[in-house]
Protein backbone atom coordinates (compact mmCIF):
# COMPACT_ATOMS: atom_id res chain seq x y z
CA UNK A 1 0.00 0.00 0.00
CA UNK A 2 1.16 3.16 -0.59
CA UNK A 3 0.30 6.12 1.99
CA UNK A 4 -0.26 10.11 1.16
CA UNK A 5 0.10 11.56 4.82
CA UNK A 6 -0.42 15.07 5.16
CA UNK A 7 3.05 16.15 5.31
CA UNK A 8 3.88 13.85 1.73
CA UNK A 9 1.37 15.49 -0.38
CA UNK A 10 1.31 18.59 -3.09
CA UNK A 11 0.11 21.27 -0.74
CA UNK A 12 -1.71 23.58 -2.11
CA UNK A 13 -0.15 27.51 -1.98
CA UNK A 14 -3.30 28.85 -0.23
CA UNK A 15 -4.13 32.56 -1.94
CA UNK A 16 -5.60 35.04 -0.28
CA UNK A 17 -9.42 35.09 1.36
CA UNK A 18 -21.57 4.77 -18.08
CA UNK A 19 -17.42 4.49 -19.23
CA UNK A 20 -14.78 2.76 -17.66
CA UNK A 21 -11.04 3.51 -18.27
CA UNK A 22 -10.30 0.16 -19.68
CA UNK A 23 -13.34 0.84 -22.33
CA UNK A 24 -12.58 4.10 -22.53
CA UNK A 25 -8.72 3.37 -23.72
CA UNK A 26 -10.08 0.43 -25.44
CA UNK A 27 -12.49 2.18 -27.46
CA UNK A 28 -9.71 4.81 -28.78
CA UNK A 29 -7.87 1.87 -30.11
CA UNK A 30 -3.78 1.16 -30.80
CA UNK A 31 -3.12 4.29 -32.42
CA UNK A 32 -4.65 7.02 -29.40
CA UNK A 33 -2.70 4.26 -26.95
CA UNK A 34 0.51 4.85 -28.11
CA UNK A 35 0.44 8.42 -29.11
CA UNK A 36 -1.94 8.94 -26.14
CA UNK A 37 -3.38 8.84 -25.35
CA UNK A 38 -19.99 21.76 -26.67
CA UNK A 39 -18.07 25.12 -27.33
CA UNK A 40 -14.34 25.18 -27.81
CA UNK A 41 -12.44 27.28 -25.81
CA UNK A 42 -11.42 30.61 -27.53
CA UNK A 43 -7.60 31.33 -26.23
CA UNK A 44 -8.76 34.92 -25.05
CA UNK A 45 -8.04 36.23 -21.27
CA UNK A 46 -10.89 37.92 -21.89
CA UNK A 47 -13.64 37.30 -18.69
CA UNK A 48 -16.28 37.32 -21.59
CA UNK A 49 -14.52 34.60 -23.49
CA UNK A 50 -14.25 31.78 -20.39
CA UNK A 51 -16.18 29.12 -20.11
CA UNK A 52 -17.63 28.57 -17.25
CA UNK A 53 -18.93 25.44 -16.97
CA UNK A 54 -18.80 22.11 -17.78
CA UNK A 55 -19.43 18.64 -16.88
CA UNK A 56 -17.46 16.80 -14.22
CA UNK A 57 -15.10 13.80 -15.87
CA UNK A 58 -16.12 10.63 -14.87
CA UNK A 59 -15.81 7.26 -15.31
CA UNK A 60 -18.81 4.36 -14.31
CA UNK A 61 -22.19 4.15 -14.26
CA UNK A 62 -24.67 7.49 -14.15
CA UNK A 63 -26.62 5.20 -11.70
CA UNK A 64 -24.30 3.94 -9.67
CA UNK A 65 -25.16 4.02 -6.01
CA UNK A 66 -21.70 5.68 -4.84
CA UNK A 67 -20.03 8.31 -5.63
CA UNK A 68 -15.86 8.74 -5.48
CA UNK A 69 -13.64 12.07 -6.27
CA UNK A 70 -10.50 12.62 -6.00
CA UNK A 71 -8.92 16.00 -6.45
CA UNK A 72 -5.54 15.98 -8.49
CA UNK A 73 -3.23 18.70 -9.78
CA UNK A 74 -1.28 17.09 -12.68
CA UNK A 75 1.78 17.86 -11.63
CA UNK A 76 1.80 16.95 -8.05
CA UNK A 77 4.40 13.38 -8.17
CA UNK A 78 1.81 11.45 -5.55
CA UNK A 79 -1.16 12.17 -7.98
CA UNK A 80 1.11 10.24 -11.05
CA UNK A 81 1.54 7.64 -7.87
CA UNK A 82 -2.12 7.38 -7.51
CA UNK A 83 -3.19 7.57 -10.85
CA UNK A 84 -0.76 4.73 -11.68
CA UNK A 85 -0.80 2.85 -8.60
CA UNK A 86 -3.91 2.98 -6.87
CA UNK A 87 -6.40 4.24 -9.56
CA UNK A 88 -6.62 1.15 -11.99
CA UNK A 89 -7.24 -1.38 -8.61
CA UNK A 90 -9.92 0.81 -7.41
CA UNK A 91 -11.69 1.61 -11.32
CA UNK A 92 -11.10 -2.59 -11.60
CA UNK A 93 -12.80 -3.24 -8.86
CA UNK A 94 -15.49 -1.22 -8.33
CA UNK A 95 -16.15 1.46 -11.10
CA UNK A 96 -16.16 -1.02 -14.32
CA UNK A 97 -19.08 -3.41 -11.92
CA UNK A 98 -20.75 -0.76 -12.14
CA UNK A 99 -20.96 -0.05 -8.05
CA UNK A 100 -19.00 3.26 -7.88
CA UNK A 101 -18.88 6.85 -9.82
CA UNK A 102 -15.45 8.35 -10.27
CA UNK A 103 -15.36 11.86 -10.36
CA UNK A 104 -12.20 13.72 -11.87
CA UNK A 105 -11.85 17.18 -9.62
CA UNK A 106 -9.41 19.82 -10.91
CA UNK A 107 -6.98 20.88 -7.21
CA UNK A 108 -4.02 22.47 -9.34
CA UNK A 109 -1.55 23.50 -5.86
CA UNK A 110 1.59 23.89 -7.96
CA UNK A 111 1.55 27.23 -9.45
CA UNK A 112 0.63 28.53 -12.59
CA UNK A 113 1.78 25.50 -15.03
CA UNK A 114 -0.74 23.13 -13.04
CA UNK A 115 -3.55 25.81 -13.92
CA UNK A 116 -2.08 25.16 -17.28
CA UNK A 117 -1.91 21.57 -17.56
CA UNK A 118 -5.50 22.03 -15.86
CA UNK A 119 -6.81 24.05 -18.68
CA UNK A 120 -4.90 21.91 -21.00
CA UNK A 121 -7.19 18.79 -20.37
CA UNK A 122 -10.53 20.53 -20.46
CA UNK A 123 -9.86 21.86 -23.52
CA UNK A 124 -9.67 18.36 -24.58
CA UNK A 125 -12.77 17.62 -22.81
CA UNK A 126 -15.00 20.31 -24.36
CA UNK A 127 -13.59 19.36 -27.72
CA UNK A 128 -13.59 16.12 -28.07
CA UNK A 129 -15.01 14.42 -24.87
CA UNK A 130 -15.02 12.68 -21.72
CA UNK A 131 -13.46 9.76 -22.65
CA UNK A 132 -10.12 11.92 -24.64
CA UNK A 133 -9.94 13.89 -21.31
CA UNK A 134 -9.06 10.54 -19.89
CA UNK A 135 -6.94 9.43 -22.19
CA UNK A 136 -5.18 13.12 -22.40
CA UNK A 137 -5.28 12.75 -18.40
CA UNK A 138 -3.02 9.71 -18.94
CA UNK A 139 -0.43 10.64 -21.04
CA UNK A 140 0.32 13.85 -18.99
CA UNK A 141 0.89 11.58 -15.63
CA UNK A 142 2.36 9.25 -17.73
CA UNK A 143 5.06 12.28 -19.19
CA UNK A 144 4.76 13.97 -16.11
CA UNK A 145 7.92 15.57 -16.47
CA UNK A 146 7.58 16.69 -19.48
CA UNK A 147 4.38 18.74 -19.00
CA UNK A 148 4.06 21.76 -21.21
CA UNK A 149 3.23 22.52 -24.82
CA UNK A 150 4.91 20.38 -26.73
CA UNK A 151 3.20 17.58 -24.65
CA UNK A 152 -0.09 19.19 -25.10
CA UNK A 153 0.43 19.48 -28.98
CA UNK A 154 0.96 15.68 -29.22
CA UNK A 155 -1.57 14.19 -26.86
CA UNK A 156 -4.29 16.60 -28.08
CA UNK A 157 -3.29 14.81 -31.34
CA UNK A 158 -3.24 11.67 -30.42
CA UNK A 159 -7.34 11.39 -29.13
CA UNK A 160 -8.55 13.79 -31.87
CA UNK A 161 -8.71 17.21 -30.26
CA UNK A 162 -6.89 20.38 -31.92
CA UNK A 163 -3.09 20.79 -30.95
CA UNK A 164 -3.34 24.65 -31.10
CA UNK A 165 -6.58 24.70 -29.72
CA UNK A 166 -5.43 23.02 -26.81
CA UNK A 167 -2.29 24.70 -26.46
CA UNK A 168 -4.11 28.10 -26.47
CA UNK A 169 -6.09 27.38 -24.48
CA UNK A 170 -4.14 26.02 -21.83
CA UNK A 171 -1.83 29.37 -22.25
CA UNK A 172 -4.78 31.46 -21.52
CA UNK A 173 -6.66 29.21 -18.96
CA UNK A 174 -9.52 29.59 -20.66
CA UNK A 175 -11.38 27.41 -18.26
CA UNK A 176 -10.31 28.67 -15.40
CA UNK A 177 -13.99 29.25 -13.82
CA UNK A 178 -14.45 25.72 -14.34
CA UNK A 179 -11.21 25.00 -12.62
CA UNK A 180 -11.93 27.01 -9.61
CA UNK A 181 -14.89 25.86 -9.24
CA UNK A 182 -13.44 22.48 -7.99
CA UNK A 183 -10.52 24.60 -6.34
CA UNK A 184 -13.35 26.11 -4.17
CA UNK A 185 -15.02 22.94 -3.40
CA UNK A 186 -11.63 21.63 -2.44
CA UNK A 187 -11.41 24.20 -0.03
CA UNK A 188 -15.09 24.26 1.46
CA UNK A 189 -14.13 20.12 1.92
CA UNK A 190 -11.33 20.74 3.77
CA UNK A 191 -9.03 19.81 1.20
CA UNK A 192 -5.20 21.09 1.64
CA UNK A 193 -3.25 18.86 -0.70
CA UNK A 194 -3.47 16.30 -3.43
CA UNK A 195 -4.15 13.10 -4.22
CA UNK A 196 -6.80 13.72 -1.99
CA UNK A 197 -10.32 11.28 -1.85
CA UNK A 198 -14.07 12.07 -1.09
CA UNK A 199 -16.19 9.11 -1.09
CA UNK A 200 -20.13 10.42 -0.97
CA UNK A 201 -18.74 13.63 0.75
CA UNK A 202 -16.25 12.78 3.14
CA UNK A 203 -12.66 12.85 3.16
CA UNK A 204 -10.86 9.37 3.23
CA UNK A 205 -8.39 9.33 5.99
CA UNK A 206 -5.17 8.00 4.76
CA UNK A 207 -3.88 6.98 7.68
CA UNK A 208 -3.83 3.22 7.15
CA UNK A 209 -2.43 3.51 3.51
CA UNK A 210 -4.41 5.28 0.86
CA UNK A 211 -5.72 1.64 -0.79
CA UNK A 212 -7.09 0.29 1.62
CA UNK A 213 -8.48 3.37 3.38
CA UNK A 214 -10.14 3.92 0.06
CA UNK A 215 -11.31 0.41 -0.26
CA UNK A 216 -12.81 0.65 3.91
CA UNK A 217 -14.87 4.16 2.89
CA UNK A 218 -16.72 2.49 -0.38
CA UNK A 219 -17.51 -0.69 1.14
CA UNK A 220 -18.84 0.93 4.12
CA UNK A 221 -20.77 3.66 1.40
CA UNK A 222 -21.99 0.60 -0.66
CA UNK A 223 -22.81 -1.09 2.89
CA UNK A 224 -24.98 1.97 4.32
């Protein structure tokens, strides 16, 4: 198991006052794999030109019975752990039987280049979907360290969204309302750092490694 404590997270720099992944990678076929893998944002700092709003990623059933977020800034190196790690045990288990919801929330703590990466994937998401924000969500853990434009060009490419699009619009956060949006629910949670895990509302406690802390909250959610 691995554990997120507190103190081994990406803390965030406080300012002022129906799809499964494996389908989902599946259906995008060889090609999306390797390269990897509404309104389209504008690339204008303009407040007019923002998008506001748009639907929460997820992966599982619309009906499922529980409902799981974590909050992820896709830079942070125990997010890449968890996405990698922990992520594909839990989705395996419980999101593709179709018990659990898992909810993608935007927590970018590492400065302005998270915001962009941020941006950078819901792009994708308002061009070309939910399930090529997931595979665009993939490749940037994947090339963690390599996060920037060049990235974006080429995994924008690779599940059929618009390299400059993408790229603009992560340069000019165009979705930054949608972004803080989650940012602000973060913080109204209680939320500090990232990975961090809500299962039907409530923080997941680490303490006894983040598997199988996660694993105790949705059995005792699917239990109640």
């Amino acid at each position: 198991n691995h554990t997120y404590p507190p103190d081994d997270c990406c803390q965030q720099r406080m300012p002022d006052p129906d799809i499964s992944r494996r389908s989902v990678l599946g259906g995008l076929g060889g090609t999306a794999l390797t390269a990897l893998a509404g309104c389209v944002g504008g690339g204008s700092d303009e407040p007019g030109n923002k998008v506001q709003s748009l639907p929460t990623p997820v992966l599982g059933a619309a009906d499922a019975s529980v409902t799981m977020a974590v909050f992820e800034d896709f830079r942070c190196s125990h997010c890449k752990d968890f996405s990698e790690q922990i992520a594909p045990g839990i989705i395996s288990d419980y999101v593709d039987s179709g018990q659990v919801r898992y909810e993608h929330r935007d927590f970018p703590v590492l400065g302005e280049a998270s915001a962009q990466a941020a941006n950078a994937a819901r792009a994708v998401q308002d061009e070309a979907g939910n399930e090529a924000f997931w595979a665009f969500s993939e490749r940037l853990f994947a090339e963690q360290s390599a996060i920037g434009v060049e990235l974006y060009e080429s995994a924008a490419d690779g599940v059929g969204a618009t390299p400059d699009t993408v790229v603009s619009d992560a340069m000019a956060q165009t979705y930054q309302p949608v972004i803080d949006a989650d940012s602000q629910l973060a913080r109204d949670k209680g939320v500090r750092g990232t990975p961090t895990v809500m299962v039907e509302g409530a923080l997941v406690d680490p303490a006894n490694g983040f598997d199988a802390s996660i694993r105790t909250a949705l059995d005792a959610a699917l239990e109640a």
